[in-house]
Protein backbone atom coordinates (compact mmCIF):
# COMPACT_ATOMS: atom_id res chain seq x y z
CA UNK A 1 0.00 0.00 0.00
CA UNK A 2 2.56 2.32 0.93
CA UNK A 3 4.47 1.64 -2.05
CA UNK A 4 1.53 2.29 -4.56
CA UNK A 5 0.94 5.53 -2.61
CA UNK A 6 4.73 6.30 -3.16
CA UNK A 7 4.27 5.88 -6.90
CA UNK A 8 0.99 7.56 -7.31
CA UNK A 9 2.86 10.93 -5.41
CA UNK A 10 6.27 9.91 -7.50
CA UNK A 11 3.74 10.75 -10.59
CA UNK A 12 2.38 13.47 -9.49
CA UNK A 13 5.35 15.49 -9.12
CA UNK A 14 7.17 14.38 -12.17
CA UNK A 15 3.74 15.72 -13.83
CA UNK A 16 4.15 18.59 -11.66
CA UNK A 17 7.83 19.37 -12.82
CA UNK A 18 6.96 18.89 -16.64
CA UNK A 19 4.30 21.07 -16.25
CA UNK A 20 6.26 23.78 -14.41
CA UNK A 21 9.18 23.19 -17.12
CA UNK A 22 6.29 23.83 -20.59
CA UNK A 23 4.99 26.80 -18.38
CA UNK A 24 8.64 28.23 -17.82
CA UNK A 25 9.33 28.08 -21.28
CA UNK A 26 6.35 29.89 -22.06
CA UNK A 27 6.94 32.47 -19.69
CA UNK A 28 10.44 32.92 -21.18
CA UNK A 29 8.99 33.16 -24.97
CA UNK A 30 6.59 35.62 -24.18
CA UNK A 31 8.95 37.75 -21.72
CA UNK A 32 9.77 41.43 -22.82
CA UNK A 33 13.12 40.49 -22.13
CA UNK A 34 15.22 37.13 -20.71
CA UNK A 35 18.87 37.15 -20.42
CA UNK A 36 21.27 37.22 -23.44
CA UNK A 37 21.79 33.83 -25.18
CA UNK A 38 24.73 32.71 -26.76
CA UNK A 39 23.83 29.22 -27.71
CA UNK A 40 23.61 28.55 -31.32
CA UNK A 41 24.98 32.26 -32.28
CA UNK A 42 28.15 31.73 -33.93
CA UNK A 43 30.92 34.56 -32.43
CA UNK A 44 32.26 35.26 -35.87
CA UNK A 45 31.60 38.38 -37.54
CA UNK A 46 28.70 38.90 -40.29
CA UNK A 47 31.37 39.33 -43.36
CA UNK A 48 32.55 36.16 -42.33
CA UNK A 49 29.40 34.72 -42.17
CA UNK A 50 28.09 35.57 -45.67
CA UNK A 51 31.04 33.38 -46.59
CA UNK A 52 29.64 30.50 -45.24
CA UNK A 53 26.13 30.99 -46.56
CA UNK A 54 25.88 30.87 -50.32
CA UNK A 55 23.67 31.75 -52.83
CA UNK A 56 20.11 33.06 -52.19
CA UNK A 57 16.59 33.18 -53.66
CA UNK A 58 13.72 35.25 -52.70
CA UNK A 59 10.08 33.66 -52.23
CA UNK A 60 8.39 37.02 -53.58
CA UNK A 61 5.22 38.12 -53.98
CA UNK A 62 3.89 35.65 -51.32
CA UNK A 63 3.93 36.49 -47.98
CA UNK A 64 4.58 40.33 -48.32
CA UNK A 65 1.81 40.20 -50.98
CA UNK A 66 -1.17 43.22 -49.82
CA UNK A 67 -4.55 41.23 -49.10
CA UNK A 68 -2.65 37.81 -48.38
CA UNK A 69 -0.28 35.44 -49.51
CA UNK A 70 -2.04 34.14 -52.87
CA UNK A 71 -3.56 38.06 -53.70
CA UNK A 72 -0.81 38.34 -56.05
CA UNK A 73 -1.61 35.05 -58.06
CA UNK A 74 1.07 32.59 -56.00
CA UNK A 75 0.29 29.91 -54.32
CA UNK A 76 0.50 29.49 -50.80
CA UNK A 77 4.56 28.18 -50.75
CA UNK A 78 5.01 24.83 -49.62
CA UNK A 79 7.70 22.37 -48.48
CA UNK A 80 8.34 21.16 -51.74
CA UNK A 81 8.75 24.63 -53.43
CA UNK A 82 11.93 25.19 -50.45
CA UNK A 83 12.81 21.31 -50.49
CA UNK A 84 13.28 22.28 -54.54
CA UNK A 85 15.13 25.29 -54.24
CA UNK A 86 17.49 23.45 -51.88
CA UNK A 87 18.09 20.60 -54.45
CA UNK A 88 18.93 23.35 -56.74
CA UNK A 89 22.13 24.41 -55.03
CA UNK A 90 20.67 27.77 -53.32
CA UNK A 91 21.54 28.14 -49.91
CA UNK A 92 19.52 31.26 -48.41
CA UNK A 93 15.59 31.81 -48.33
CA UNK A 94 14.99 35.77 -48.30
CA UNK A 95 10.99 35.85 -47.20
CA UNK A 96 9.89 39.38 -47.45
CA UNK A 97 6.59 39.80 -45.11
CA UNK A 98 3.87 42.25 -44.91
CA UNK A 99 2.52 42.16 -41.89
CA UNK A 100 -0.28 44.74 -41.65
CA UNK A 101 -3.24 42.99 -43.34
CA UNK A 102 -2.95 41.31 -40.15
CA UNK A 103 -2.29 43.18 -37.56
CA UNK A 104 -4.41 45.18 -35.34
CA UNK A 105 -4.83 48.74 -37.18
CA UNK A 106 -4.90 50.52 -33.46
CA UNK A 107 -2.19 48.48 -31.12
CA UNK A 108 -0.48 46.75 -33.75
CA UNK A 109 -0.53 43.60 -32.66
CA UNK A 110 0.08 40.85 -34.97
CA UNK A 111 -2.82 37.86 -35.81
CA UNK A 112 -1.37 34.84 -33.80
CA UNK A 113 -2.54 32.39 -36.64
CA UNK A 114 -0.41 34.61 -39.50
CA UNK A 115 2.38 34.79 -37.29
CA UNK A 116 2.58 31.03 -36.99
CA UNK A 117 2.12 31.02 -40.84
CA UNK A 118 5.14 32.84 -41.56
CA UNK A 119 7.17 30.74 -38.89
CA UNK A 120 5.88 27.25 -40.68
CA UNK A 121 7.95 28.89 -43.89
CA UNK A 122 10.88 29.91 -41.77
CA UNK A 123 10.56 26.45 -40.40
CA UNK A 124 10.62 24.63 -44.48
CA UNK A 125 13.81 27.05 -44.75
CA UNK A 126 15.38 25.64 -41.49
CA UNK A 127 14.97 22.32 -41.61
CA UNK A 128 16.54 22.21 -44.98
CA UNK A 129 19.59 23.45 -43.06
CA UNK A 130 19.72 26.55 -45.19
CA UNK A 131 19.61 30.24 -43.56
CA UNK A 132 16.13 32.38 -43.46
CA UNK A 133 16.28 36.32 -43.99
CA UNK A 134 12.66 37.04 -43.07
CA UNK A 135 12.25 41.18 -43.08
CA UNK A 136 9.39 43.86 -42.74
CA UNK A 137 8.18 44.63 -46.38
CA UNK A 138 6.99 47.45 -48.16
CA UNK A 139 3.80 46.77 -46.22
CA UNK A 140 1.79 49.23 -48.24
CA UNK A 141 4.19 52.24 -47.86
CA UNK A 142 3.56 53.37 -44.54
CA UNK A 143 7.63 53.61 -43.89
CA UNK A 144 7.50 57.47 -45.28
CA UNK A 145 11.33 58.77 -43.93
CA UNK A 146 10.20 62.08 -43.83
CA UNK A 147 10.13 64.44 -39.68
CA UNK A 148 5.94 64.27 -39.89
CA UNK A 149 6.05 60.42 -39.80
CA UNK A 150 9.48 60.19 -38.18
CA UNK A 151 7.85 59.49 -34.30
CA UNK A 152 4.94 57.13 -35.34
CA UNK A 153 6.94 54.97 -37.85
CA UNK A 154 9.18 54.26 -35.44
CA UNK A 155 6.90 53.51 -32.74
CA UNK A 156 5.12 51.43 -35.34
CA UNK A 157 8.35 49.69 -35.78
CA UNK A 158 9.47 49.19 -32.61
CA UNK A 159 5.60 47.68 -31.69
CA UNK A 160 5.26 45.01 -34.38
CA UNK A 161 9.15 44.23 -34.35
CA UNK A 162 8.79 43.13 -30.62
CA UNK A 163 6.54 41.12 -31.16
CA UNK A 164 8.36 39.19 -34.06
CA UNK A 165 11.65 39.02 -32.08
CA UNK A 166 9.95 37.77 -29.33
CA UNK A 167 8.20 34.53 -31.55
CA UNK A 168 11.19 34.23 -32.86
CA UNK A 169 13.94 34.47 -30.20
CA UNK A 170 14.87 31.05 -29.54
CA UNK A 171 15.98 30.23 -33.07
CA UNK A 172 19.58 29.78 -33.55
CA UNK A 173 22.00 32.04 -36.02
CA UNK A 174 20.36 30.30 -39.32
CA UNK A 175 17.40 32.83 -38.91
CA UNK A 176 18.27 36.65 -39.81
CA UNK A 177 16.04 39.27 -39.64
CA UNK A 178 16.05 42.29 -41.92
CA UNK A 179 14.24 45.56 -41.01
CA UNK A 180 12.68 47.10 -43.61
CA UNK A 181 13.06 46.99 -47.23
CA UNK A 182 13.34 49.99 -49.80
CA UNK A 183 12.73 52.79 -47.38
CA UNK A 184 12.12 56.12 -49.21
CA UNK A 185 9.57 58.71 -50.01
CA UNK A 186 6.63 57.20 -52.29
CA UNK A 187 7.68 58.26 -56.14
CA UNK A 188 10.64 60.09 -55.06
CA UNK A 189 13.47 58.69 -56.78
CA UNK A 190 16.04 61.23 -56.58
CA UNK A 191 18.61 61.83 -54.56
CA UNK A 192 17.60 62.01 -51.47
CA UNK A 193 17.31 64.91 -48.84
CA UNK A 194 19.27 65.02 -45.57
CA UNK A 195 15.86 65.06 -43.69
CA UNK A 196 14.48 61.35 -45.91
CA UNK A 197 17.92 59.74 -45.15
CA UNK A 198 18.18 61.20 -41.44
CA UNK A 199 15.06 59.67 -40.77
CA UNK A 200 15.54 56.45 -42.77
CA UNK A 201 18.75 55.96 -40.43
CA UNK A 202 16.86 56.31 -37.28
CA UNK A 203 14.42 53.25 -38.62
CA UNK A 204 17.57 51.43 -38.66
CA UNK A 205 18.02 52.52 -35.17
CA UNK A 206 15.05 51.44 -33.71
CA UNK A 207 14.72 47.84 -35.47
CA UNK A 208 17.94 46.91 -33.68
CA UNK A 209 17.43 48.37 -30.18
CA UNK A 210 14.03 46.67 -30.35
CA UNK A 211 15.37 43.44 -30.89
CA UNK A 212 18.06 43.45 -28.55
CA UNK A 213 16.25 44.65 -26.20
CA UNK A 214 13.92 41.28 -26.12
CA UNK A 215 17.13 39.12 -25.26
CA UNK A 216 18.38 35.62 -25.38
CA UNK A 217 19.46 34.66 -28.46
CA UNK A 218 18.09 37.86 -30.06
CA UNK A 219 20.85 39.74 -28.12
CA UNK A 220 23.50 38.35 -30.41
CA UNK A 221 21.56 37.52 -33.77
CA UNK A 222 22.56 38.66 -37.19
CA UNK A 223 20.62 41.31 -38.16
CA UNK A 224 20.30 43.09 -41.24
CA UNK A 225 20.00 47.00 -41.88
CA UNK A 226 18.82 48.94 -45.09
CA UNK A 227 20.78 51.54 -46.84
CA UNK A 228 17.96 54.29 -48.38
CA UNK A 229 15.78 52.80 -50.87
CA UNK A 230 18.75 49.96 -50.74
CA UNK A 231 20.33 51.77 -53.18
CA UNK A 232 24.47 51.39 -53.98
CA UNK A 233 25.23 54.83 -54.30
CA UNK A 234 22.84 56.39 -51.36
CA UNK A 235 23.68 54.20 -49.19
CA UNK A 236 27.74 54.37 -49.76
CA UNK A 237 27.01 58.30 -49.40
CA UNK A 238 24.28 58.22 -46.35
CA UNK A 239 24.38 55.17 -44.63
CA UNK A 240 25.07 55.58 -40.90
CA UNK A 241 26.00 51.94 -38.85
CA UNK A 242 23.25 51.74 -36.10
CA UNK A 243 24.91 51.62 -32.44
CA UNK A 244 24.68 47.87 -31.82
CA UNK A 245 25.49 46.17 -28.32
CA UNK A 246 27.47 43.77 -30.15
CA UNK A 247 30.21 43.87 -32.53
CA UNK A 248 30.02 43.05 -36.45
CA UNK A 249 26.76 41.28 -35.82
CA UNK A 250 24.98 43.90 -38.50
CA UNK A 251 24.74 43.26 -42.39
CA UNK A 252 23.76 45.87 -45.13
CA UNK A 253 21.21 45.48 -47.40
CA UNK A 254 21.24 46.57 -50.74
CA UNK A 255 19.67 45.65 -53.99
CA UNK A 256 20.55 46.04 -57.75
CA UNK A 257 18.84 46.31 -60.99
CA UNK A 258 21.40 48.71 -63.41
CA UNK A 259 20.60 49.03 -66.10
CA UNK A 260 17.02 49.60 -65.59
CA UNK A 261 15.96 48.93 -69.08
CA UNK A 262 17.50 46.09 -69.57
CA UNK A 263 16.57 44.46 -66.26
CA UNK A 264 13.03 45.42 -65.47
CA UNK A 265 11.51 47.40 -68.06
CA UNK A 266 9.80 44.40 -70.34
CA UNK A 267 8.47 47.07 -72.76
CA UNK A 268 12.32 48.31 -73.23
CA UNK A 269 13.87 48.15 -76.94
CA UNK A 270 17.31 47.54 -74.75
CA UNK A 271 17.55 43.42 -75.44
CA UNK A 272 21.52 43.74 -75.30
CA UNK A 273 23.85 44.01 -72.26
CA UNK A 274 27.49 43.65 -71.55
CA UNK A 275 30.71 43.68 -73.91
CA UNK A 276 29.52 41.37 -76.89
CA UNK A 277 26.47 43.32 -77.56
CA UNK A 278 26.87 44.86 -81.12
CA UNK A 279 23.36 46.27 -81.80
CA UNK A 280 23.96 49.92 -80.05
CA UNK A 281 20.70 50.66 -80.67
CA UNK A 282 19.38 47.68 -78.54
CA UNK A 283 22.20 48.53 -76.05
CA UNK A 284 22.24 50.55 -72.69
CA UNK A 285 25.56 52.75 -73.05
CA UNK A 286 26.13 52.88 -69.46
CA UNK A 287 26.06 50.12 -66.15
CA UNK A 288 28.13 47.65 -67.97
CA UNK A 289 30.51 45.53 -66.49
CA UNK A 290 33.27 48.34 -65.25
CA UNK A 291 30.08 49.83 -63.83
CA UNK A 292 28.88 46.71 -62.03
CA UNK A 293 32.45 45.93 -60.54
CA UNK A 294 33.15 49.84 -59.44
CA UNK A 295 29.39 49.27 -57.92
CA UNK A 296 29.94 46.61 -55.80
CA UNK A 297 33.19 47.64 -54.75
CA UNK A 298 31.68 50.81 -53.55
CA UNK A 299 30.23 47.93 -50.52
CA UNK A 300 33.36 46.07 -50.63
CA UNK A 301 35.25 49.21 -49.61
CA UNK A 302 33.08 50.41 -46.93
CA UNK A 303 31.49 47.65 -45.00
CA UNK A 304 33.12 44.40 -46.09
CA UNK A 305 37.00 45.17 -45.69
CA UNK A 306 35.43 46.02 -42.12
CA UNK A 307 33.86 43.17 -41.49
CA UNK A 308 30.79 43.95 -41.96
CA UNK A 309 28.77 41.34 -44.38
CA UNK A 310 26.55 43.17 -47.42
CA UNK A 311 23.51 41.16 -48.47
CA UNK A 312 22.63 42.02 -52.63
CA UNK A 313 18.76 41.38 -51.15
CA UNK A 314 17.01 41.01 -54.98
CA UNK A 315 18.73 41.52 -58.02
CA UNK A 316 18.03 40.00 -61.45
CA UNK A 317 16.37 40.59 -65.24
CA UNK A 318 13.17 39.79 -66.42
CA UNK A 319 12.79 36.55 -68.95
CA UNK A 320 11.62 38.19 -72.59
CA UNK A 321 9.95 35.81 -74.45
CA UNK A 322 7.77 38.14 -76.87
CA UNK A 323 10.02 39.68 -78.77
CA UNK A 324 8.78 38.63 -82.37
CA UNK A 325 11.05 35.17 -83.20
CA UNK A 326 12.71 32.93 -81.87
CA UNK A 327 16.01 33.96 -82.80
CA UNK A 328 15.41 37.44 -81.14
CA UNK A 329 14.15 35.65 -77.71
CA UNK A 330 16.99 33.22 -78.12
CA UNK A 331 19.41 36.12 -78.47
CA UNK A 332 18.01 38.04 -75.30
CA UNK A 333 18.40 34.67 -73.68
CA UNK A 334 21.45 34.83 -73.98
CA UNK A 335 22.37 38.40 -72.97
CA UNK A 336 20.36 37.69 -69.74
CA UNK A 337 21.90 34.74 -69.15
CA UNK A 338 25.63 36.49 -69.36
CA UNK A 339 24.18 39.35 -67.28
CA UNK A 340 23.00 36.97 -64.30
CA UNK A 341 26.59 35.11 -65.13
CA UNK A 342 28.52 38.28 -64.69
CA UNK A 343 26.14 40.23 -62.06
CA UNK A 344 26.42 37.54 -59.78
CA UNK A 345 30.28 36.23 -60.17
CA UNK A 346 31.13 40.06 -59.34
CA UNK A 347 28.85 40.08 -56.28
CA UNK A 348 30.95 36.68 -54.55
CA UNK A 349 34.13 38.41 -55.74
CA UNK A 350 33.48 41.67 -53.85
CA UNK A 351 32.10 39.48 -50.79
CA UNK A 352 29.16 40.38 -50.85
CA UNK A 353 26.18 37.36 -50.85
CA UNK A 354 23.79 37.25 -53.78
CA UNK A 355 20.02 36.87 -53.33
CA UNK A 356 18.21 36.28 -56.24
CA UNK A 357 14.68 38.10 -56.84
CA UNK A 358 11.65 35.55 -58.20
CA UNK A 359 8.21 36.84 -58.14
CA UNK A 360 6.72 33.67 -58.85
CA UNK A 361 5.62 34.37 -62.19
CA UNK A 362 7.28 32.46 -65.23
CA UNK A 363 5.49 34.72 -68.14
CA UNK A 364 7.22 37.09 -70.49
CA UNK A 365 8.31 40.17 -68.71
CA UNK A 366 9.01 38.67 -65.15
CA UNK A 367 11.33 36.80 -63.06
CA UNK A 368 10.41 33.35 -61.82
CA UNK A 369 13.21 31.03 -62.02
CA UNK A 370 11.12 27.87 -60.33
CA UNK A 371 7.66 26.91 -60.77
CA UNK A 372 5.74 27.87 -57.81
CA UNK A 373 3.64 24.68 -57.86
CA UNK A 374 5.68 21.81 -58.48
CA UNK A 375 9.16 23.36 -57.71
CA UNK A 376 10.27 22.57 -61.21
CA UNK A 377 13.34 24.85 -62.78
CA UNK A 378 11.51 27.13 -65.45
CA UNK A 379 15.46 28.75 -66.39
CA UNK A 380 18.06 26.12 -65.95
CA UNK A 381 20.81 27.93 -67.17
CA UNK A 382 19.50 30.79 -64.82
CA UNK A 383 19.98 28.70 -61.91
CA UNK A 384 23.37 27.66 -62.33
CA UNK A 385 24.21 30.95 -63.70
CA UNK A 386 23.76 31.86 -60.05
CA UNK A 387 24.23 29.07 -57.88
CA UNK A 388 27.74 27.86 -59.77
CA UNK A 389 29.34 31.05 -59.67
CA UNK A 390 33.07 29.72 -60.49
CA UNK A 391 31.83 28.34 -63.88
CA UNK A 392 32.30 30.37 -67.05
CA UNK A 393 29.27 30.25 -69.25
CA UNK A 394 29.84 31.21 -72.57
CA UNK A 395 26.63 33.16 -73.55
CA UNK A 396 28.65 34.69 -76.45
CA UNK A 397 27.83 31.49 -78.46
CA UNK A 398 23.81 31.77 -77.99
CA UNK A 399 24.35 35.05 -79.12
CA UNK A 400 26.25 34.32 -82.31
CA UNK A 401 24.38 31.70 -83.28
């Protein structure tokens, strides 16, 4: 009898101490703030990381997509669209988010059921053993860098960024989280003013107090910072580091596109790009490959000889495939082809890490490199334009032919 009674109370309190251990870590998850965390934060700086992380490939127009994830035409990304990208050699998930078509219009707060919806992608990046860089996305434009907005963006910011660090602290190093996006006054493409890039700096600011202020592993995680509008030459000119608690645990963001006609504009006569294009009138006469190299070793220069790591966050061209024959598709194949060749061998060389943009749609005048459904490679050469960086393709013979 007395032995029974012994076992009944021995179960009891090993219930007891389970159920004080799920309720601690609860507690701790949902803490303002727990004590730093080194464990699974590697003490190396983010230059040096970049190194170790490869290729990447953005899952766009999905989860930062305005009205939900399929509102853009996507579908809702699945295990086998990352499991895919994996098998094709890419290393790095970029998942932009837009977070306000669920979140509380008055306190911010962020629907529970979306926020475990964007941590079940994280998750089909993670368990691939690849690295996620989930930001803050355009998010409808309410990130205006201007002294009227200055105060509630960045309470805005520091509210909804909280709450992310804080679902997300006890992920290791493999998780990264990125700010913003391209901060900068709506249609304003010009230079910008002290007052836009002042206040774009002090978003900067408050996305990395905010998350080291929630502790554990948060403390030390990589975290990555946007130069204004994440363009090359503002943010080599503008750009001011963000006081960080810890050393060299900061990237920079930046994204390129150059020449613009030849990489987004689909209704552009420019179908020719780099030194074997001989059709000037089909040819941009500027951003060609002196331009790319002197572009990227602008970043080089200023962040990654000081050990600071520079994520290229989208770059890429759009596919062409209506451009009247077959030979004149084939032929802008084949510039685009060298350009993603060239673009992206110049990015590893200047240390910086490439991250491709796809926008899930495989039509003419857009940039999906996988099928969305089936994970399928819609551009091989493409894929290994970017993910084998030390291999020379010879695009010059498409072209010729």
């Amino acid at each position: 009898m007395h032995q029974i009674k012994f076992q009944f109370m021995r179960k009891r309190f090993l219930l007891l101490f389970v159920f004080m251990s799920v309720l601690g870590i609860a507690k701790a998850q949902t803490l303002d703030s727990i004590a730093p965390d080194t464990a699974g934060i590697r003490a190396i700086t983010s230059a040096e990381l970049s190194k170790k992380m490869g290729s990447g490939w953005n899952v766009g127009n999905s989860l930062e997509a305005i009205g939900g994830e399929t509102a853009w035409g996507n579908p809702l990304i699945s295990k086998r669209l990352i499991d895919s990208v994996k098998a094709a050699g890419f290393n790095v998930i970029r998942i932009p988010v837009a977070w306000s078509k669920f979140t509380n219009a008055t306190t911010y707060t962020i629907d529970t059921i979306f926020m475990k919806r964007v941590e079940e992608v994280v998750n089909f990046v993670l368990d691939n053993k690849m690295y996620a860089v989930m930001n803050m996305h355009w998010d409808g434009g309410w990130m205006q860098p201007t002294f009227a907005k200055q105060e509630y963006v960045n309470s805005r910011l520091a509210i909804m960024w909280k709450q992310i660090a804080i679902h997300f602290r006890n992920y290791d190093d493999h998780l990264i989280f990125a700010g913003t996006n391209e901060v900068m006054v709506a249609k304003d493409y010009s230079t910008p003013k002290k007052e836009y890039y002042t206040v774009q700096n002090s978003f900067n600011q408050t996305f990395v107090n905010t998350v080291r202020s929630t502790g554990g592993r948060n403390y030390y995680r990589y975290l990555a910072v946007q130069g204004f509008n994440t363009n090359i030459d503002h943010t080599y000119n503008f750009f001011i580091m963000p006081v960080d608690v810890v050393a060299k645990k900061l990237f920079v963001e930046v994204h390129y596109y150059d020449p613009y006609n030849f990489a987004l504009n689909g209704n552009s006569a420019i179908t020719q790009w780099g030194k074997y294009a001989d059709k000037p009138a089909n040819t941009e006469t500027w951003a060609n490959e002196s331009y790319v190299d002197s572009q990227f070793q602008k970043m080089k220069t200023k962040f990654v000889d000081h050990g600071v790591g520079v994520i290229i966050g989208e770059y890429g061209a759009n596919a062409r495939i209506s451009l009247g024959s077959n030979g004149l598709n084939a032929t802008y194949a084949g510039f685009r082809r060298y350009y993603m060749q060239y673009i992206t061998q110049s990015i590893v060389k200047h240390g910086l890490m490439p991250v491709y943009w796809d926008n899930g749609n495989a039509g003419d005048k857009s940039m999906a490199i996988f099928n969305r459904l089936t994970g399928a490679i819609v551009y091989p050469e493409i894929v290994k334009a970017i993910v084998n960086t030390s291999e020379d393709i010879k695009a010059v013979k498409i072209i010729n032919d």
